[in-house]
N, C-alpha and C. Protein backbone atom coordinates (compact mmCIF):
# COMPACT_ATOMS: atom_id res chain seq x y z
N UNK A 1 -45.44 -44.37 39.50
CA UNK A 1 -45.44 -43.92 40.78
C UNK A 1 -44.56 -44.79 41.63
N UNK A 2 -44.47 -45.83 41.23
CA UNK A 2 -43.79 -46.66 42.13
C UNK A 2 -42.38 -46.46 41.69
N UNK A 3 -42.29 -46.55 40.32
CA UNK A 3 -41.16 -45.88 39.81
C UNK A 3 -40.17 -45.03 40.53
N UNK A 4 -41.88 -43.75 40.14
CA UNK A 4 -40.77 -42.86 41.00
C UNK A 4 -40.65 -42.70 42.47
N UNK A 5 -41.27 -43.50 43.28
CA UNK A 5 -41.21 -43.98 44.28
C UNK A 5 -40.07 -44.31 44.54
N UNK A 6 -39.57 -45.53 43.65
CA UNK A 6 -38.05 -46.18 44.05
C UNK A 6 -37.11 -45.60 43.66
N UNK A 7 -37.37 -44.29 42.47
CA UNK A 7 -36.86 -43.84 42.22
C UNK A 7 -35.83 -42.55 43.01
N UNK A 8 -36.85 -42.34 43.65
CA UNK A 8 -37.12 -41.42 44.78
C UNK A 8 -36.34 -42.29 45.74
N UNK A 9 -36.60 -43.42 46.09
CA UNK A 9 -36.29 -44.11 47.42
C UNK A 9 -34.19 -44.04 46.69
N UNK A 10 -34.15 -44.47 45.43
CA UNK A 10 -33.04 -44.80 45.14
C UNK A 10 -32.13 -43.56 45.01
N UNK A 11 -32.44 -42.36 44.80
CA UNK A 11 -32.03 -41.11 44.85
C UNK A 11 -31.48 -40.83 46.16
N UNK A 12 -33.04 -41.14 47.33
CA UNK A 12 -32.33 -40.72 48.85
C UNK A 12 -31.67 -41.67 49.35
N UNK A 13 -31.64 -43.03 49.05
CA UNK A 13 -30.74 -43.87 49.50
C UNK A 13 -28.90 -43.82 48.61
N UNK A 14 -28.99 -43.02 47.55
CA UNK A 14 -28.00 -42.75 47.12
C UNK A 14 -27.40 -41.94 47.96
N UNK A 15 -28.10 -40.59 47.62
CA UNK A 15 -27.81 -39.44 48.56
C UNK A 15 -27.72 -39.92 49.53
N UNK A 16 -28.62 -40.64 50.98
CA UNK A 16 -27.80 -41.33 51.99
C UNK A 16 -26.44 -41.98 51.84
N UNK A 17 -26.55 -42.91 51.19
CA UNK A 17 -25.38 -43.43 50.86
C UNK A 17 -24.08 -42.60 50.84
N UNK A 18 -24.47 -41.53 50.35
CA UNK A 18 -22.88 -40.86 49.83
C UNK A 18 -23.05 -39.77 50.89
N UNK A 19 -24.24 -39.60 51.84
CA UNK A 19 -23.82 -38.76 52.91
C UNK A 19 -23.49 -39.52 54.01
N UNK A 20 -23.35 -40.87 54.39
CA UNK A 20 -23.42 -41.74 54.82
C UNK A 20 -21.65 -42.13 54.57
N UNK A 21 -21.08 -41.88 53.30
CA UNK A 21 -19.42 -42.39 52.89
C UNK A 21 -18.92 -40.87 53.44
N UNK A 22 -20.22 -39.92 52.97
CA UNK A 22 -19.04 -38.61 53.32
C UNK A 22 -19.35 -38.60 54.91
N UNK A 23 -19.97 -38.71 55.27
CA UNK A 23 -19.66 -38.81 57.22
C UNK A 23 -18.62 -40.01 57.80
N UNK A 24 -18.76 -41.43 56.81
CA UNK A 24 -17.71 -42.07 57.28
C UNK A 24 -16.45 -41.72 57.61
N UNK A 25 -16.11 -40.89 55.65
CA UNK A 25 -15.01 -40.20 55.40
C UNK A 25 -14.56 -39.28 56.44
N UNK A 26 -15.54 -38.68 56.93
CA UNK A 26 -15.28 -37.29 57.52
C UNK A 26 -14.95 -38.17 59.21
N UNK A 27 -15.44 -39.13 59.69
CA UNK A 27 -15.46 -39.52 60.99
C UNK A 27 -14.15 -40.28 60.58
N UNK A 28 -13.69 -40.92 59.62
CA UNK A 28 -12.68 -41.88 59.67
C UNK A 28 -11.17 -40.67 59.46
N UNK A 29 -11.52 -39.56 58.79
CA UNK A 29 -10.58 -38.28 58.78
C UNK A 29 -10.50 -38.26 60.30
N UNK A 30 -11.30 -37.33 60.72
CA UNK A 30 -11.84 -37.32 61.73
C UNK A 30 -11.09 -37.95 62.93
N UNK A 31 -11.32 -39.65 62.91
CA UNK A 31 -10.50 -40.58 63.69
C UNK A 31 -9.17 -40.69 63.67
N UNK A 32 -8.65 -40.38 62.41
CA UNK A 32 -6.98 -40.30 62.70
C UNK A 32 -6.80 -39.26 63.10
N UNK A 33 -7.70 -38.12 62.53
CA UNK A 33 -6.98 -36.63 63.55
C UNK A 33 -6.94 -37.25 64.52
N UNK A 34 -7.61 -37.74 65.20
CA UNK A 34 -8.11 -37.67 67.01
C UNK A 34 -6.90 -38.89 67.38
N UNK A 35 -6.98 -39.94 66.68
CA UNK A 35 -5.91 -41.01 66.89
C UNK A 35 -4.27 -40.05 66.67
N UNK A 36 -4.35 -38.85 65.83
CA UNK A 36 -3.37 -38.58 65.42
C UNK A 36 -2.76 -37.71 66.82
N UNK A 37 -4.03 -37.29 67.34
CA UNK A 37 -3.63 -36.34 68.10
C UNK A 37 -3.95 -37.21 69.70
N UNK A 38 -4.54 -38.38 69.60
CA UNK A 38 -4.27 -39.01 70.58
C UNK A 38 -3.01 -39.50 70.88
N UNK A 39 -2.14 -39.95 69.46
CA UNK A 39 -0.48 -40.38 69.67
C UNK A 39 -0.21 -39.37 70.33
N UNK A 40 -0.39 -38.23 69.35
CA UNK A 40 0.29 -36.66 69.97
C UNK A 40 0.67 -36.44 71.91
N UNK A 41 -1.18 -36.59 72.16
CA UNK A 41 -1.41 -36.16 73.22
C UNK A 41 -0.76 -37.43 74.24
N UNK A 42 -0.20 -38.35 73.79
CA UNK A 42 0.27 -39.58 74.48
C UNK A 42 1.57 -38.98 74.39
N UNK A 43 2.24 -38.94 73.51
CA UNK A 43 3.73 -38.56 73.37
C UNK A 43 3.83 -37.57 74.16
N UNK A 44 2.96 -36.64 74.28
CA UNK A 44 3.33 -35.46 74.95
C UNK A 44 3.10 -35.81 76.51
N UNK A 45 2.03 -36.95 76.92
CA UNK A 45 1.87 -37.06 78.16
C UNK A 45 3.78 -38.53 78.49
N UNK A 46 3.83 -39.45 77.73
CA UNK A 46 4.61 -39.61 78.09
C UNK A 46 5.96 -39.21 78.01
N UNK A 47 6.45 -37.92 76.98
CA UNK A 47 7.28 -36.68 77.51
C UNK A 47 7.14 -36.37 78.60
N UNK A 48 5.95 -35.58 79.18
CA UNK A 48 5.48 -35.11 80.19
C UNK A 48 5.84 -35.63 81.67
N UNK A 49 5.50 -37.46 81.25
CA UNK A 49 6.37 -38.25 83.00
C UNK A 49 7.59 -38.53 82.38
N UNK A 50 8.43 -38.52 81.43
CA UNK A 50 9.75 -38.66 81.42
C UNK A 50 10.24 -37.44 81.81
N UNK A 51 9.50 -35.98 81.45
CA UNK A 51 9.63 -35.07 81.83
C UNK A 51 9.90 -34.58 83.37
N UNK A 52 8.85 -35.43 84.11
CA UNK A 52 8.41 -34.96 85.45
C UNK A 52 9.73 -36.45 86.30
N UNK A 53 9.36 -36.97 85.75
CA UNK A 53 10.42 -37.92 85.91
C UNK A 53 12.13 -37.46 86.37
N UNK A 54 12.41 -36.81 85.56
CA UNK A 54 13.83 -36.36 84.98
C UNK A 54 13.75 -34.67 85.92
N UNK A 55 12.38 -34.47 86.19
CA UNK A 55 12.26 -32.99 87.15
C UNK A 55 12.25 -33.90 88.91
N UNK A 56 11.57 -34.98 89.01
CA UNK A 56 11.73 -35.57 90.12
C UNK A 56 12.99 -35.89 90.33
N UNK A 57 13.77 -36.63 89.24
CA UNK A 57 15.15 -36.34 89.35
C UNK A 57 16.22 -35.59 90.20
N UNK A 58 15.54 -34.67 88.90
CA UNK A 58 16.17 -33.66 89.17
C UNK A 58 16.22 -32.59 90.25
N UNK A 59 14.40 -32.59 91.01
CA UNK A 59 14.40 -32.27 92.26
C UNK A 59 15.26 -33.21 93.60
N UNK A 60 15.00 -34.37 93.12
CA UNK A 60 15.91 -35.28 94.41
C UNK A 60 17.06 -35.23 94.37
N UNK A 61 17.95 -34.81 93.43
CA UNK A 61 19.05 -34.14 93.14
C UNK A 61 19.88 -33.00 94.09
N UNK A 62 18.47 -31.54 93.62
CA UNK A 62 19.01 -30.67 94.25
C UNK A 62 18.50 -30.83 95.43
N UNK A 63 17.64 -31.77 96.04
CA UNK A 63 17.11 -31.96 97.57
C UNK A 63 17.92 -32.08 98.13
N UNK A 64 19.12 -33.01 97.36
CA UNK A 64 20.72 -34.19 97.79
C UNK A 64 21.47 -32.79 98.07
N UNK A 65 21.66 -31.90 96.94
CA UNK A 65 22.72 -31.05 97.08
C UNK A 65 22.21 -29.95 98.38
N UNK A 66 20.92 -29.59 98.05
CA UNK A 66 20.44 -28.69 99.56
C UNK A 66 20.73 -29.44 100.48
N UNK A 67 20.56 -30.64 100.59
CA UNK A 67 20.73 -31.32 102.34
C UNK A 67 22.19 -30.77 102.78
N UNK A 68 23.15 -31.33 101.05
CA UNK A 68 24.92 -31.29 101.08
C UNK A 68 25.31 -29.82 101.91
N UNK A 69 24.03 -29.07 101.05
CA UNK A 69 24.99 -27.32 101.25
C UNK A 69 24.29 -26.96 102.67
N UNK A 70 23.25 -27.63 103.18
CA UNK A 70 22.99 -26.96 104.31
C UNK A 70 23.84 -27.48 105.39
N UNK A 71 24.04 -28.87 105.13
CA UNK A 71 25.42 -29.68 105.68
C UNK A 71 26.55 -28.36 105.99
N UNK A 72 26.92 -28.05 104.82
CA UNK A 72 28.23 -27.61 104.39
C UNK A 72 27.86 -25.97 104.95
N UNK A 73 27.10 -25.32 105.10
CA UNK A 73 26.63 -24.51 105.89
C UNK A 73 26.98 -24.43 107.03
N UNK A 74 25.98 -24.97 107.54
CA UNK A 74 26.04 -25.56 109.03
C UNK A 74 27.63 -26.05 109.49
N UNK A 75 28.50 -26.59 108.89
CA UNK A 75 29.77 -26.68 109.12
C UNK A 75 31.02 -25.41 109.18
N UNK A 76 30.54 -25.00 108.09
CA UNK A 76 31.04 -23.37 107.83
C UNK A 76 30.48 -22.56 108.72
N UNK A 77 29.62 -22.83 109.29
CA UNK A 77 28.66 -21.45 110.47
C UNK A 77 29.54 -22.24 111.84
N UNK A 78 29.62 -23.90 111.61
CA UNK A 78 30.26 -23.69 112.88
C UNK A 78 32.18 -23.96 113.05
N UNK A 79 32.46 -23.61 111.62
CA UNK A 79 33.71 -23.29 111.87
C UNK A 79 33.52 -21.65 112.04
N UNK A 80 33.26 -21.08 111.42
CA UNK A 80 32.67 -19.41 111.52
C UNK A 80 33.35 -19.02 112.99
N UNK A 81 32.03 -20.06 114.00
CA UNK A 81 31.75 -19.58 115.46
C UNK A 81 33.19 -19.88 115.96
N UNK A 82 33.91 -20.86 115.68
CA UNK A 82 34.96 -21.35 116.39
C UNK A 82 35.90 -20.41 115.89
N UNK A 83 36.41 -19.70 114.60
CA UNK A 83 36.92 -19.24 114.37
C UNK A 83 37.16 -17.49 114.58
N UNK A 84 35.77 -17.27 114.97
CA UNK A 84 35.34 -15.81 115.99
C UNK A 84 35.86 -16.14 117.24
N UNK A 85 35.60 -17.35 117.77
CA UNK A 85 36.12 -17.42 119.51
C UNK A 85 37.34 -17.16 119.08
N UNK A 86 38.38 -17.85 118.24
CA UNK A 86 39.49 -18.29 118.41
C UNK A 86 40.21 -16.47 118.05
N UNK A 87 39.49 -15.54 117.25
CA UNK A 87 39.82 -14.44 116.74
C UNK A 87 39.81 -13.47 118.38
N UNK A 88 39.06 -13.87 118.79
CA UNK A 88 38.25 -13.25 120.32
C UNK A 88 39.85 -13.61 121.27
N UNK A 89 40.11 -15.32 121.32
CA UNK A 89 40.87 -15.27 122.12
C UNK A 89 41.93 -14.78 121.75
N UNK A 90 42.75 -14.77 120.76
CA UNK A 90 43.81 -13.89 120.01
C UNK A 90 43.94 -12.89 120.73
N UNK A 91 42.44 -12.19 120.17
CA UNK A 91 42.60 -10.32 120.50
C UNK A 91 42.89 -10.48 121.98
N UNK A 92 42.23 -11.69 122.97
CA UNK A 92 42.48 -10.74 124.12
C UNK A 92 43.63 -11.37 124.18
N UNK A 93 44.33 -12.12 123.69
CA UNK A 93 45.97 -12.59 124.42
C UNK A 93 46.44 -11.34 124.09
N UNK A 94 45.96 -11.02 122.42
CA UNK A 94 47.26 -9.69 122.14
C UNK A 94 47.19 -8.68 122.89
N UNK A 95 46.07 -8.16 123.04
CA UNK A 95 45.80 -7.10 123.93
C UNK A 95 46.53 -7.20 125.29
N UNK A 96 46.54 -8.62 125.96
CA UNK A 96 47.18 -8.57 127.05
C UNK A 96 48.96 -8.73 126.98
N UNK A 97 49.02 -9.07 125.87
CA UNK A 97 50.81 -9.10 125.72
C UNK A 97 51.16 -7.71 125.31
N UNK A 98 49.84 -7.34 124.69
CA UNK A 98 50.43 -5.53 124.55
C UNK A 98 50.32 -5.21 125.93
N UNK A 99 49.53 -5.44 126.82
CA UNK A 99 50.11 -4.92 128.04
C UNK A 99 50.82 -5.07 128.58
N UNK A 100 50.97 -6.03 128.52
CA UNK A 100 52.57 -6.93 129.31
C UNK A 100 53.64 -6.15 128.58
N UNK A 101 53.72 -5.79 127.20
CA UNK A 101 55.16 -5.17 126.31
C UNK A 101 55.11 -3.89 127.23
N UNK A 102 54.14 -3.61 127.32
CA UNK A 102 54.14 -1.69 127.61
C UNK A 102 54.57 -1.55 129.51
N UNK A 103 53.99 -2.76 130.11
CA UNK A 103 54.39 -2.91 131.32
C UNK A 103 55.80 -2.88 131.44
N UNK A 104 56.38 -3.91 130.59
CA UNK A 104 58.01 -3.99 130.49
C UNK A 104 58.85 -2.92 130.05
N UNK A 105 58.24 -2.01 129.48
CA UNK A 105 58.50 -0.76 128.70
C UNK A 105 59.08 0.10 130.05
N UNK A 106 57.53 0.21 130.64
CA UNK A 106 57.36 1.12 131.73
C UNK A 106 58.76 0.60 132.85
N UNK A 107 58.19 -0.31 133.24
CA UNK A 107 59.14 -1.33 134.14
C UNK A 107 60.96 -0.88 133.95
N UNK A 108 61.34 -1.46 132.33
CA UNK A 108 62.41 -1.15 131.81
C UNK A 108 63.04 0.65 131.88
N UNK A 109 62.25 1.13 131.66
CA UNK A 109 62.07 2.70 131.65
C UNK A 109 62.46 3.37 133.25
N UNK A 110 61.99 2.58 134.14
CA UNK A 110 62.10 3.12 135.41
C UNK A 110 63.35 2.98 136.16
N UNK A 111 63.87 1.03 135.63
CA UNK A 111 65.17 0.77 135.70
C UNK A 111 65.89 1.96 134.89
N UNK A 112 65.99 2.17 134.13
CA UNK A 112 67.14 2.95 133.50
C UNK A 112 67.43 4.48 134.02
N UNK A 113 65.65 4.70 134.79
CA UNK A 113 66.26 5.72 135.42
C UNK A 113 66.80 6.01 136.96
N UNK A 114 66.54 4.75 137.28
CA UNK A 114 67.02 4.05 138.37
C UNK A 114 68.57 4.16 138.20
N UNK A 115 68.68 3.59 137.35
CA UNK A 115 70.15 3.01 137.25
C UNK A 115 70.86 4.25 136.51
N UNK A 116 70.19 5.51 135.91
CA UNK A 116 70.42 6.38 135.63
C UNK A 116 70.91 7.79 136.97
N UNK A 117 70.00 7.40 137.93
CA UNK A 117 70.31 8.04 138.96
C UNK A 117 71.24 7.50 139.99
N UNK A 118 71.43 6.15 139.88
CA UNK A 118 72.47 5.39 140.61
C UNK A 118 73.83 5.71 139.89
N UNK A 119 73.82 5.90 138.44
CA UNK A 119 74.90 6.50 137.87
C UNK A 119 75.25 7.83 138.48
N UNK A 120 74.31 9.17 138.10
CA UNK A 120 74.78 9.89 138.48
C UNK A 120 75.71 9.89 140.14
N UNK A 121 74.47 9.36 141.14
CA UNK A 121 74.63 9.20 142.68
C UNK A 121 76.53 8.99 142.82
N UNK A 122 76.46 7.63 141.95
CA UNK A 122 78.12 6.72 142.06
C UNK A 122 79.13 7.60 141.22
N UNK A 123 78.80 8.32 140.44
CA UNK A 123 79.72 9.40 139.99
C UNK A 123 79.77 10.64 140.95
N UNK A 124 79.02 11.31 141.39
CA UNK A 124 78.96 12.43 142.28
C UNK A 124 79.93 12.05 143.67
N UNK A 125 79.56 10.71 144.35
CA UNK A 125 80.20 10.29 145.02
C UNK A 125 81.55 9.81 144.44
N UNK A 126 81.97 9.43 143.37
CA UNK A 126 83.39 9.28 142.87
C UNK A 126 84.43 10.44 143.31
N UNK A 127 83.46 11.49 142.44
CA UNK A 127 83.59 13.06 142.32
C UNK A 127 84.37 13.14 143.64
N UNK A 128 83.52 13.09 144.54
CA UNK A 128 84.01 13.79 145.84
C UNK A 128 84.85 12.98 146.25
N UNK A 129 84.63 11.76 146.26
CA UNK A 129 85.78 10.93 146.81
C UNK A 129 87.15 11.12 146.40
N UNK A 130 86.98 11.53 145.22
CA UNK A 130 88.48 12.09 144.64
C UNK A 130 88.78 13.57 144.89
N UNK A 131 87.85 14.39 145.33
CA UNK A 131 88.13 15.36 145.88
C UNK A 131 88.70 15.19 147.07
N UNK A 132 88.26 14.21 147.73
CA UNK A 132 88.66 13.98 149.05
C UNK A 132 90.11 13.29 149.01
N UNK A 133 90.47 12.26 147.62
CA UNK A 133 91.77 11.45 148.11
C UNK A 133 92.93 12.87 147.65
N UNK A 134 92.03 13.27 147.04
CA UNK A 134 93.08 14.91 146.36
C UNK A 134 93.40 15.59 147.38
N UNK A 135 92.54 16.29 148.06
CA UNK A 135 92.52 16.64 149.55
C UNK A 135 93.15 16.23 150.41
N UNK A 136 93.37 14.74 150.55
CA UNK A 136 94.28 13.89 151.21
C UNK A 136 95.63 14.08 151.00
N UNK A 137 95.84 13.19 149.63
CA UNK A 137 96.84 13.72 149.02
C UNK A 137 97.76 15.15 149.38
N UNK A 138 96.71 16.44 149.04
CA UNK A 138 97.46 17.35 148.89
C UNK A 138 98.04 17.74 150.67
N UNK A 139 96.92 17.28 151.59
CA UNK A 139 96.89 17.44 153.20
C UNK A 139 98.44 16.43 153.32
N UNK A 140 98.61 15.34 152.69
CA UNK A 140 99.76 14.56 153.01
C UNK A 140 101.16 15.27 153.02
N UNK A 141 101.13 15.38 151.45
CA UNK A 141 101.88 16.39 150.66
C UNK A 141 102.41 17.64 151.53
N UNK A 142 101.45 18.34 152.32
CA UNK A 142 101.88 19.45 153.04
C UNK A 142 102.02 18.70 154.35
N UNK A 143 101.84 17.83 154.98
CA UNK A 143 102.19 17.60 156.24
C UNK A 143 103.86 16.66 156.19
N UNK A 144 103.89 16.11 154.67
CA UNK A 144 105.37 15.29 154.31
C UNK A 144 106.16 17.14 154.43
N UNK A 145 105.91 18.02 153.55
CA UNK A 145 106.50 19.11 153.35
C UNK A 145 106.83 19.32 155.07
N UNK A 146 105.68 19.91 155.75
CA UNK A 146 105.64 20.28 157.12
C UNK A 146 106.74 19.47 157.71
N UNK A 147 106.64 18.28 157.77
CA UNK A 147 107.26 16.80 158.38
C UNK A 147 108.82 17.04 158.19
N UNK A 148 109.36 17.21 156.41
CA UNK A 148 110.53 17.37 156.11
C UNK A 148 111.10 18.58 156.65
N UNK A 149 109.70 19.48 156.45
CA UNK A 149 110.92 21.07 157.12
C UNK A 149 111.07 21.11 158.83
N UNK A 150 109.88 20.69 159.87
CA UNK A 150 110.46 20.09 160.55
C UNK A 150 111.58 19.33 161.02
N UNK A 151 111.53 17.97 160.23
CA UNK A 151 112.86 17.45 160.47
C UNK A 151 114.18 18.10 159.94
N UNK A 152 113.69 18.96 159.02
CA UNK A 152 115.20 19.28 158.57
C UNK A 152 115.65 20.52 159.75
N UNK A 153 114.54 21.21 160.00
CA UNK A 153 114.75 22.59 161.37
C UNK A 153 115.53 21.71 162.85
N UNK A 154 114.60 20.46 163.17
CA UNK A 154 114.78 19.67 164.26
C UNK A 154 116.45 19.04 164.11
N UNK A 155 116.76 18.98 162.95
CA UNK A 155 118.18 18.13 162.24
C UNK A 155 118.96 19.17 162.80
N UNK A 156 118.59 20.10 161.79
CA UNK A 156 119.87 21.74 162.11
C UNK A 156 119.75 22.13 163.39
N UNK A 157 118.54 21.96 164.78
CA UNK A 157 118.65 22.54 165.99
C UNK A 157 119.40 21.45 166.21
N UNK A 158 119.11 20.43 166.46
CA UNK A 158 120.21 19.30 166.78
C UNK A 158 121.63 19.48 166.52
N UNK A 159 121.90 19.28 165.53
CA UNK A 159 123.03 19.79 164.93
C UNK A 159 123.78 21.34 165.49
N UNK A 160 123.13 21.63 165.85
CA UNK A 160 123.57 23.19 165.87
C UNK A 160 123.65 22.93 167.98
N UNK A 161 123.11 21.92 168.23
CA UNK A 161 122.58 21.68 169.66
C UNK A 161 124.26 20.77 169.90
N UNK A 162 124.42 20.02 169.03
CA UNK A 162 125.28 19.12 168.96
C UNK A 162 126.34 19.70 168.76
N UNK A 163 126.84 20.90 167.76
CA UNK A 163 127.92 21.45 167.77
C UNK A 163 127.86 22.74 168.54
N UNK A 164 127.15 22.89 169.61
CA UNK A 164 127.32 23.55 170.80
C UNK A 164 127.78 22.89 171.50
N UNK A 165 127.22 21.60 171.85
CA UNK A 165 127.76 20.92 172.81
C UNK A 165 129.14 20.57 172.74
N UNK A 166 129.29 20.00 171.91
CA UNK A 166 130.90 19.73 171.01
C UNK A 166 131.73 21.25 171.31
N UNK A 167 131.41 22.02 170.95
CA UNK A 167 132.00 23.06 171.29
C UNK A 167 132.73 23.61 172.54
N UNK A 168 131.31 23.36 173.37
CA UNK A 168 131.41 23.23 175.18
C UNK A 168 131.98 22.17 175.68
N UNK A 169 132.12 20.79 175.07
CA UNK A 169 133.22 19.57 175.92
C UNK A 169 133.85 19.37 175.20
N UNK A 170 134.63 20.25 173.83
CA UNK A 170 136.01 20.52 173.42
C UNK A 170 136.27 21.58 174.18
N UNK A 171 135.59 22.47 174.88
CA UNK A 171 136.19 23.98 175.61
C UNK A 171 136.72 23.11 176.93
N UNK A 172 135.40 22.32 177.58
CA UNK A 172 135.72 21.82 178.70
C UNK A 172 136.79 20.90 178.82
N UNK A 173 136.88 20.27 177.59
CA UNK A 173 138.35 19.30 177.44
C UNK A 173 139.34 20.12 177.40
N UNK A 174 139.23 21.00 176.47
CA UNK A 174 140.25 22.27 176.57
C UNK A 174 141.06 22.26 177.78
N UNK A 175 140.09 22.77 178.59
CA UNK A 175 140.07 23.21 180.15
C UNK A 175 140.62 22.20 180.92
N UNK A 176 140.10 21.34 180.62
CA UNK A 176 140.97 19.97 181.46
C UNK A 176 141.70 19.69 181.01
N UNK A 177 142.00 19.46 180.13
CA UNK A 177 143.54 19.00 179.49
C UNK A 177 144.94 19.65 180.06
N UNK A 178 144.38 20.97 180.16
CA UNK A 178 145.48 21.89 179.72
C UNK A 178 146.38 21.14 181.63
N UNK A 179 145.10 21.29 182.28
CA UNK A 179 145.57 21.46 183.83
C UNK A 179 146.53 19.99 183.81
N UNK A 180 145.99 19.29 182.99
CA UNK A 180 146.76 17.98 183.26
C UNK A 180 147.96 17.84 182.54
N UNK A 181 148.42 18.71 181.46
CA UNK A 181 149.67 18.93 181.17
C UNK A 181 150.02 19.65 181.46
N UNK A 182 149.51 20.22 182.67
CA UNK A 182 150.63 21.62 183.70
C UNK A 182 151.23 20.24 184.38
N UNK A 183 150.14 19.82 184.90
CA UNK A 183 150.22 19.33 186.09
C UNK A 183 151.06 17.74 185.75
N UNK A 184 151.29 17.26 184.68
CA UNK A 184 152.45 16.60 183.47
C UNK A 184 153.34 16.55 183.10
N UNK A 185 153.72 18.38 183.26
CA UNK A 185 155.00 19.14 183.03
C UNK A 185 155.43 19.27 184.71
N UNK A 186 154.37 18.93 185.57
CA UNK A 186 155.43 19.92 186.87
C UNK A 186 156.20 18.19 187.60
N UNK A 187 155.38 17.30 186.97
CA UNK A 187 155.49 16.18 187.67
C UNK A 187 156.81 15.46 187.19
C-alpha cells in the first residue's frame, strides 16, 4: 500500500513532472512567440515613429511648401490685381486714343472739306476772274480797234482837213501871187 502509494505518488509526480516540462515547454514556446512577437511588435512600433517621424517630416515639409505656395499665391493674386489695373488702365488710354484717332479723323475730314470747298470757291473765282481779264482783254481789244479806227478816221479828217486847207492857201496864194506879179510886171 505504501508501495502503491508512492507508487501512485511517483506516477502523479511523473505525470506532473512531464505536465509540468510540457507547460514549461509550451510557456517557454509560448515566450519566444510573445518575445518573438514582442521584437515584432517593437520593430513595427519603432518603424511606426521612424515612420511618423519621416510623416512629421514630411508634414513640416509640405507645411514649408504650403506656407511657400500660399506665399507665391498671394504674390501672383497680387501681381494678378496690379496687372488687371494696369490692363484697365491700357483699355481706357486705348479707348481714349481711339477717340482722339477718330476725333482727328473727323477733325482731318472737315479740313479737307474745308479746303475742298476753298478749292472749289478759289477756282470758281479764278474762273471768273479770267472771264473777267478775257472780258477785259477782249473790251481792250475793241476799244484799241475803236481807238485805231478812230485815229485812223480822225488822221484822214485831218488830213483831208489839211489838204483842204492846203488847197485853200495854195488857191489863196494863188490869188495873191498872181496880183503881185501883175503888179511886178507893171512896175
Amino acid at each position: 500500500m505504501q508501495d502503491d502509494r508512492l507508487q501512485e505518488l511517483h506516477v502523479n509526480h511523473k505525470l506532473e513532472t512531464q505536465a509540468l516540462s510540457e507547460g514549461l515547454r509550451k510557456t517557454k514556446t509560448h515566450l519566444k512567440e510573445t518575445e518573438t512577437l514582442f521584437e515584432a511588435a517593437q520593430r513595427g512600433v519603432t518603424n511606426a515613429e521612424e515612420m511618423a517621424d519621416q510623416k512629421k517630416e514630411e508634414i513640416s515639409q509640405l507645411e514649408k511648401e504650403l506656407d511657400q505656395s500660399k506665399t507665391v499665391a498671394r504674390e501672383e493674386e497680387e501681381k494678378r490685381v496690379k496687372a488687371i489695373t494696369l490692363l484697365k488702365t491700357v483699355r481706357q488710354k486705348l479707348v481714349k486714343a481711339e477717340k482722339d484717332r477718330e476725333d482727328v479723323f473727323k477733325e482731318m475730314a472737315a479740313m479737307r472739306e474745308r479746303e475742298k470747298g476753298n478749292k472749289d470757291k478759289d477756282q470758281a473765282e479764278k474762273l471768273h476772274l479770267l472771264r473777267d481779264l478775257e472780258l477785259s482783254a477782249q473790251e481792250i481789244a475793241a476799244l484799241r480797234a475803236q481807238f485805231e479806227k478812230d485815229l485812223s478816221a480822225t488822221r484822214e479828217r485831218f488830213e483831208q482837213g489839211v489838204s483842204t486847207l492846203k488847197g485853200e492857201h495854195e488857191l489863196d496864194l494863188a490869188s495873191v501871187k498872181v496880183p503881185i506879179s501883175f503888179s511886178n510886171s507893171t512896175i
